[in-house]
C-alpha atoms as a PDB file:
ATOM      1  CA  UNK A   1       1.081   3.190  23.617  1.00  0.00           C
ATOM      2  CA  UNK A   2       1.836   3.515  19.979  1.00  0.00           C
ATOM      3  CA  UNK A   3       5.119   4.358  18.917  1.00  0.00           C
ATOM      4  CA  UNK A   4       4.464   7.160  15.949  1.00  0.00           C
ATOM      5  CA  UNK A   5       7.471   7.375  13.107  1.00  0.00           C
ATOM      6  CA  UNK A   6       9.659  10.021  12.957  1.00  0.00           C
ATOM      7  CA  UNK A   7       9.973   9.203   9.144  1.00  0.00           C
ATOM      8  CA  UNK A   8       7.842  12.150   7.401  1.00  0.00           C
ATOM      9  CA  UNK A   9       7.072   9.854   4.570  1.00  0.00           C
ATOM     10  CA  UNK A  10       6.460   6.494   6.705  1.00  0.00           C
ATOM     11  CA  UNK A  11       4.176   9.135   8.747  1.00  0.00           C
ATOM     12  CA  UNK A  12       2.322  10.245   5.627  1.00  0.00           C
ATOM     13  CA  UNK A  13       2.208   6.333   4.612  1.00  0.00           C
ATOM     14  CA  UNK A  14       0.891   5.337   7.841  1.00  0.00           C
ATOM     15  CA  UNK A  15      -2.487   7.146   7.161  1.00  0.00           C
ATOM     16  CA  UNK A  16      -2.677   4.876   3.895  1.00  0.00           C
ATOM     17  CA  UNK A  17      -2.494   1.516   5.942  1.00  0.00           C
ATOM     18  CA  UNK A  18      -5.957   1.348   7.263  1.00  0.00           C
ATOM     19  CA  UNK A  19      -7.502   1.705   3.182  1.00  0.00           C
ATOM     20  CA  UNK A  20      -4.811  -1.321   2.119  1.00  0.00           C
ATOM     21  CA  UNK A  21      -5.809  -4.822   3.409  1.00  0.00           C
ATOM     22  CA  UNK A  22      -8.729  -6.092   5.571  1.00  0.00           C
ATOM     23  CA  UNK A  23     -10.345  -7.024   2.424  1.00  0.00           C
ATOM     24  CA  UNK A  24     -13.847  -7.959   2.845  1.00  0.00           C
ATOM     25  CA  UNK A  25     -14.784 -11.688   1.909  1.00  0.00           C
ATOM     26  CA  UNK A  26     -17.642 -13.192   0.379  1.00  0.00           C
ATOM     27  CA  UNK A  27     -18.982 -16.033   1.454  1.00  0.00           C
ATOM     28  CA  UNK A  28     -20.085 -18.227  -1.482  1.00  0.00           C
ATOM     29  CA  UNK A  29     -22.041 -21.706  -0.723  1.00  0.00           C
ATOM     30  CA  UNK A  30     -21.038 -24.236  -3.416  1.00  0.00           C
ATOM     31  CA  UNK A  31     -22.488 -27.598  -3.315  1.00  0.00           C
ATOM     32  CA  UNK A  32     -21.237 -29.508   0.061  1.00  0.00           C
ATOM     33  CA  UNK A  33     -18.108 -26.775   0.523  1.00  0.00           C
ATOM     34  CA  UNK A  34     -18.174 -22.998   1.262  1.00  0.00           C
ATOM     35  CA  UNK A  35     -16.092 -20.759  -0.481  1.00  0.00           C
ATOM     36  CA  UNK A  36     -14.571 -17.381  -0.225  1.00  0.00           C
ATOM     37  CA  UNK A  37     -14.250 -14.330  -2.052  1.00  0.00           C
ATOM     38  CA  UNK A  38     -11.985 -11.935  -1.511  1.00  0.00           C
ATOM     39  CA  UNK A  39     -13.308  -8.199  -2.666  1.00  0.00           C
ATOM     40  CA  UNK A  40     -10.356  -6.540  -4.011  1.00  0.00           C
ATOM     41  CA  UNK A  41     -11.937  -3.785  -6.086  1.00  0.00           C
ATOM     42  CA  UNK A  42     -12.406  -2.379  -2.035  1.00  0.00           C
ATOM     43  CA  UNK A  43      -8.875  -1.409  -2.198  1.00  0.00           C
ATOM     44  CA  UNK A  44      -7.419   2.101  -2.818  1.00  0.00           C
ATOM     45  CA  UNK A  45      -6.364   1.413  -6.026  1.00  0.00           C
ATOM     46  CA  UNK A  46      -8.737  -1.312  -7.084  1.00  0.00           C
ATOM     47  CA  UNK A  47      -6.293  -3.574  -7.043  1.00  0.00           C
ATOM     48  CA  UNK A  48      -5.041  -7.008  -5.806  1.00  0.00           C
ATOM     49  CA  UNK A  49      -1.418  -5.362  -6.163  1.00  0.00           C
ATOM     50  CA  UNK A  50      -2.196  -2.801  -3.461  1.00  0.00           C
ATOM     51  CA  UNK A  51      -1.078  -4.506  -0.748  1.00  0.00           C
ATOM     52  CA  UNK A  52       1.856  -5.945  -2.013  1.00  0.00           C
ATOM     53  CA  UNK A  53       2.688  -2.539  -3.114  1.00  0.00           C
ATOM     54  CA  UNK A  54       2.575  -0.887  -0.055  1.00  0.00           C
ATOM     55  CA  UNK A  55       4.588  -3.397   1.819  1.00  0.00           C
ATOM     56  CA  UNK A  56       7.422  -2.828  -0.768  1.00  0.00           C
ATOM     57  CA  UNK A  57       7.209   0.527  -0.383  1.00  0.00           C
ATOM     58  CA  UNK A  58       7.080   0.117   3.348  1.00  0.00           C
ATOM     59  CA  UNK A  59       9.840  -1.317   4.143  1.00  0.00           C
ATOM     60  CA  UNK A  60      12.122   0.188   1.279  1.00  0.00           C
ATOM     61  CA  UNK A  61      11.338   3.419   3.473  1.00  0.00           C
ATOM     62  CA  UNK A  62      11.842   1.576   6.251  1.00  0.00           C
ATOM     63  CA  UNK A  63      15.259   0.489   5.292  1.00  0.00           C
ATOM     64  CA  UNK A  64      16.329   3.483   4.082  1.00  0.00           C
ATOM     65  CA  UNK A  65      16.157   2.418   0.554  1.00  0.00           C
ATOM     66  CA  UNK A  66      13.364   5.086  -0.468  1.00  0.00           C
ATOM     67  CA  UNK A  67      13.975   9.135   0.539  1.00  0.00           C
ATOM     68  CA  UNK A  68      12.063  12.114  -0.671  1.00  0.00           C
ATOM     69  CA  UNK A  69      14.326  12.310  -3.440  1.00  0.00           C
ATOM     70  CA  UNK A  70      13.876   8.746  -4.438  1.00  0.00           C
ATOM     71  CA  UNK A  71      12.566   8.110  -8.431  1.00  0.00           C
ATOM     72  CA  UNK A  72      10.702   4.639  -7.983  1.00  0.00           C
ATOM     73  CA  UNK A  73      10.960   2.810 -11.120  1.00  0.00           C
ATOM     74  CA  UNK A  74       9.329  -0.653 -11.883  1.00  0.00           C
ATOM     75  CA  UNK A  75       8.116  -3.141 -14.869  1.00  0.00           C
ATOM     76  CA  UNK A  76       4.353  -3.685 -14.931  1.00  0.00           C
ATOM     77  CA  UNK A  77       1.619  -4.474 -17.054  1.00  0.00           C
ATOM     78  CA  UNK A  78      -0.476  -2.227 -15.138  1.00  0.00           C
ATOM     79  CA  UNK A  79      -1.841  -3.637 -12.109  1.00  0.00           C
ATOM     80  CA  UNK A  80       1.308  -3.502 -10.044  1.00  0.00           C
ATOM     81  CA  UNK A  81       2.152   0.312 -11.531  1.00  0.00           C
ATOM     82  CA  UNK A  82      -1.139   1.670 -10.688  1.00  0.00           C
ATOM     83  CA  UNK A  83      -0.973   0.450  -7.124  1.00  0.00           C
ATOM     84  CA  UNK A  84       2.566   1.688  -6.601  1.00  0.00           C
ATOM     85  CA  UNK A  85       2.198   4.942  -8.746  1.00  0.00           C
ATOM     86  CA  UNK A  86      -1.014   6.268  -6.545  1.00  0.00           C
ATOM     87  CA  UNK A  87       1.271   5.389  -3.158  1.00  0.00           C
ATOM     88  CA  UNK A  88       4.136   7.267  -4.741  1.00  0.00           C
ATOM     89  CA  UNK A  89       1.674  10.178  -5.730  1.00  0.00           C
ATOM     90  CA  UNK A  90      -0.180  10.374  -2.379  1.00  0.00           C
ATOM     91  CA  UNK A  91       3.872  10.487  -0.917  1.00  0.00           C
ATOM     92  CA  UNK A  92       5.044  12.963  -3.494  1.00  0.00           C
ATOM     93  CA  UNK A  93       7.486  10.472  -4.806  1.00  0.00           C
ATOM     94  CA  UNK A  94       8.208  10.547  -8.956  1.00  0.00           C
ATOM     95  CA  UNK A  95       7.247   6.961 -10.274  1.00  0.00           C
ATOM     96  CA  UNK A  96       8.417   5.829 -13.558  1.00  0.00           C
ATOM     97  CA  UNK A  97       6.517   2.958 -15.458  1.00  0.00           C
ATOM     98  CA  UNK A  98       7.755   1.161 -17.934  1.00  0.00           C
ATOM     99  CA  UNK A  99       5.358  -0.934 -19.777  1.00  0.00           C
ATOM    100  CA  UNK A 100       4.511  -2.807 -22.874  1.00  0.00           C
ATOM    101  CA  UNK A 101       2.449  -2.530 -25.941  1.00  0.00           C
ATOM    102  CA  UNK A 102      -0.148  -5.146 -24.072  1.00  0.00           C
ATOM    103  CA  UNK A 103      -1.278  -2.377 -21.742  1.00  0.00           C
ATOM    104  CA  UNK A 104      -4.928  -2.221 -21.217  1.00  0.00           C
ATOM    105  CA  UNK A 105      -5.544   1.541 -22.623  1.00  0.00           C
ATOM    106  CA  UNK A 106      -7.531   2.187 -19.300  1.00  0.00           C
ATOM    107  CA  UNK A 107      -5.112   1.538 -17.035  1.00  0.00           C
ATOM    108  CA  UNK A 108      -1.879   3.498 -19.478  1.00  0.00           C
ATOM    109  CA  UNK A 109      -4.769   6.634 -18.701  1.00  0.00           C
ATOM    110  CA  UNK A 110      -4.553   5.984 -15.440  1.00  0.00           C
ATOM    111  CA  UNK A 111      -0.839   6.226 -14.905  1.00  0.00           C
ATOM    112  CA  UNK A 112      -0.779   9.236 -17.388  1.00  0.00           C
ATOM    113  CA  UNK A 113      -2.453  10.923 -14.241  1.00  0.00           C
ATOM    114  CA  UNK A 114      -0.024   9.155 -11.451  1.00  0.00           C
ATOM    115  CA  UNK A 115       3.418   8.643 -12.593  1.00  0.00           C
ATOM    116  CA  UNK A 116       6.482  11.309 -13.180  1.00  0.00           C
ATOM    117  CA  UNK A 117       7.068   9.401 -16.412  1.00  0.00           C
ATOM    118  CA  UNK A 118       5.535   6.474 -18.862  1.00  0.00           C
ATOM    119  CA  UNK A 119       7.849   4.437 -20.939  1.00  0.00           C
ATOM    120  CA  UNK A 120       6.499   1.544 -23.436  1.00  0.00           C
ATOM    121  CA  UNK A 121       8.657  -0.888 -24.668  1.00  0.00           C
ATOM    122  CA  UNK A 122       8.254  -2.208 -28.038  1.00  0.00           C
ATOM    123  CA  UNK A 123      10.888  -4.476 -28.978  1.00  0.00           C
ATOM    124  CA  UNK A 124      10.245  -7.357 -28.240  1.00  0.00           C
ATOM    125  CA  UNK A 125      12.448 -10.219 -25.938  1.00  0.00           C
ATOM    126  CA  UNK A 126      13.869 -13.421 -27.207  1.00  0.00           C
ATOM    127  CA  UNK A 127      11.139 -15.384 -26.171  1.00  0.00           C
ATOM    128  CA  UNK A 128       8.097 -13.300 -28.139  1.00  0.00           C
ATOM    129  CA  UNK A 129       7.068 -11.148 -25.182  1.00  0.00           C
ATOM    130  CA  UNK A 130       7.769  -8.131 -23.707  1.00  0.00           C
ATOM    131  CA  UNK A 131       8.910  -8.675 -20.079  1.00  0.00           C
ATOM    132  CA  UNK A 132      12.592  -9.006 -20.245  1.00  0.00           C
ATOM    133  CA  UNK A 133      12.767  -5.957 -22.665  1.00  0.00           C
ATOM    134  CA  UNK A 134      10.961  -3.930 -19.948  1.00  0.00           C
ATOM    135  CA  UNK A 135      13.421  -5.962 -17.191  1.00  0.00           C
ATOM    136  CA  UNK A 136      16.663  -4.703 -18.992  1.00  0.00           C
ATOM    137  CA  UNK A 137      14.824  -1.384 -19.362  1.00  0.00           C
ATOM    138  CA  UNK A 138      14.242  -0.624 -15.892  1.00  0.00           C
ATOM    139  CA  UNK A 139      17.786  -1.670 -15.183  1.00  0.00           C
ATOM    140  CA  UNK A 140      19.063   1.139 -17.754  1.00  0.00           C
ATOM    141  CA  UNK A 141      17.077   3.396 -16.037  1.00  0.00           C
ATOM    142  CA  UNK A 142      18.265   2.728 -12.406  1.00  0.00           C
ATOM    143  CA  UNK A 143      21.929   3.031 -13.863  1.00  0.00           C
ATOM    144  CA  UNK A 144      21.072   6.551 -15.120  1.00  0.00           C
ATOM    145  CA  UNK A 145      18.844   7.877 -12.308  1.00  0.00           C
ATOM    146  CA  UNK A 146      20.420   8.841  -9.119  1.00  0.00           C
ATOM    147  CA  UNK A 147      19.143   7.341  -5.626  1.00  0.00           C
ATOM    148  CA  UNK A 148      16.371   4.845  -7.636  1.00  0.00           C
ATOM    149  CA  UNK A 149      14.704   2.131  -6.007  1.00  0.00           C
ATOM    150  CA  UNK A 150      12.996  -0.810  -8.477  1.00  0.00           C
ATOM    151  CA  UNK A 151      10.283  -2.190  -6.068  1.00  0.00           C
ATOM    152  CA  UNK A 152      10.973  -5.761  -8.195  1.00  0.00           C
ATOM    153  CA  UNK A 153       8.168  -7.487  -8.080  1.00  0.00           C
ATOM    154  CA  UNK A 154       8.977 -10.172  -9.600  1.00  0.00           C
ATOM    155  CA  UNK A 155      12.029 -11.283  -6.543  1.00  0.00           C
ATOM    156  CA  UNK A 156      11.088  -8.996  -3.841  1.00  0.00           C
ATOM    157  CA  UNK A 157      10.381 -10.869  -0.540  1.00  0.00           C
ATOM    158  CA  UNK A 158       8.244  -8.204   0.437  1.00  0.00           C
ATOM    159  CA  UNK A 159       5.572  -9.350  -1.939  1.00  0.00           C
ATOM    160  CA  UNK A 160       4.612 -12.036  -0.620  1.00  0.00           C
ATOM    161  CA  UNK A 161       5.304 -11.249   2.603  1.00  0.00           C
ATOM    162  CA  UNK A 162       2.099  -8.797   2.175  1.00  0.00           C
ATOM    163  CA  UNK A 163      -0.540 -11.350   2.421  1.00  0.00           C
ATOM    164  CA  UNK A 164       0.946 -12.773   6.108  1.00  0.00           C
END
């Protein structure tokens, strides 16, 4: 018998879970080997980052790290904020983005439609790019907001933990 959660938004997440994962593969013949494909685009959000976004979200839920009143806030170049911003829409959670001048203009659409907020970085870091400017920005941000959660992809076990 399955045990259903209690948690009104890991209940509303749990009728996400069958759309993230299960990817379909490909099978490609290539000389004396056969390789795979995996079909991404068949996720939710169109997106390799979907299901390491919804195991981050998960568990932060989970662990009591996420509430209704939570503001999700995370660095992205897009991928990674489109996945997490339509979970945190479908949930009714406000998702801030903070991204970069490098932004494929598609994808900065995109999260016009998903996210509470989108903030671009401009200056640039001491090493030419853009991701520690948007690193230190996030952290400003979760300073300022009250009861934020930054998903971190970048150190969060729960990333890779989403392809086990």
């Amino acid at each position: 018998m399955c045990k259903m959660s209690t948690n009104p938004l890991l209940k509303k997440l749990e009728v996400l879970a069958p759309l993230i994962g299960n990817t379909p593969l490909l099978k490609l013949p290539y000389r004396n080997n056969i390789l795979y494909a995996k079909l991404e685009s068949f996720n939710s959000w169109r997106s390799a980052k979907d299901r390491p976004a919804f195991n981050i979200i998960r568990e932060a839920i989970k662990n009591g790290k996420i509430t209704p009143a939570s503001t999700i806030i995370e660095s992205s170049s897009g991928n990674f904020a489109i996945s997490i911003g339509g979970i945190c829409k479908f949930l009714g959670l406000k998702f801030i983005a903070v991204v970069d001048p490098n932004i494929n203009p598609l994808n900065e659409n995109l999260l016009k439609l998903i996210c509470h907020d989108i903030i671009k970085v401009d200056k640039r870091d001491h090493t030419g790019g853009f991701l520690l400017t948007r690193l230190e920005r996030v952290n400003e941000l979760c300073h300022q907001i009250p009861d934020s959660f930054w998903p971190n992809q970048y150190g969060n076990v729960n990333n890779p933990m989403a392809y086990f």
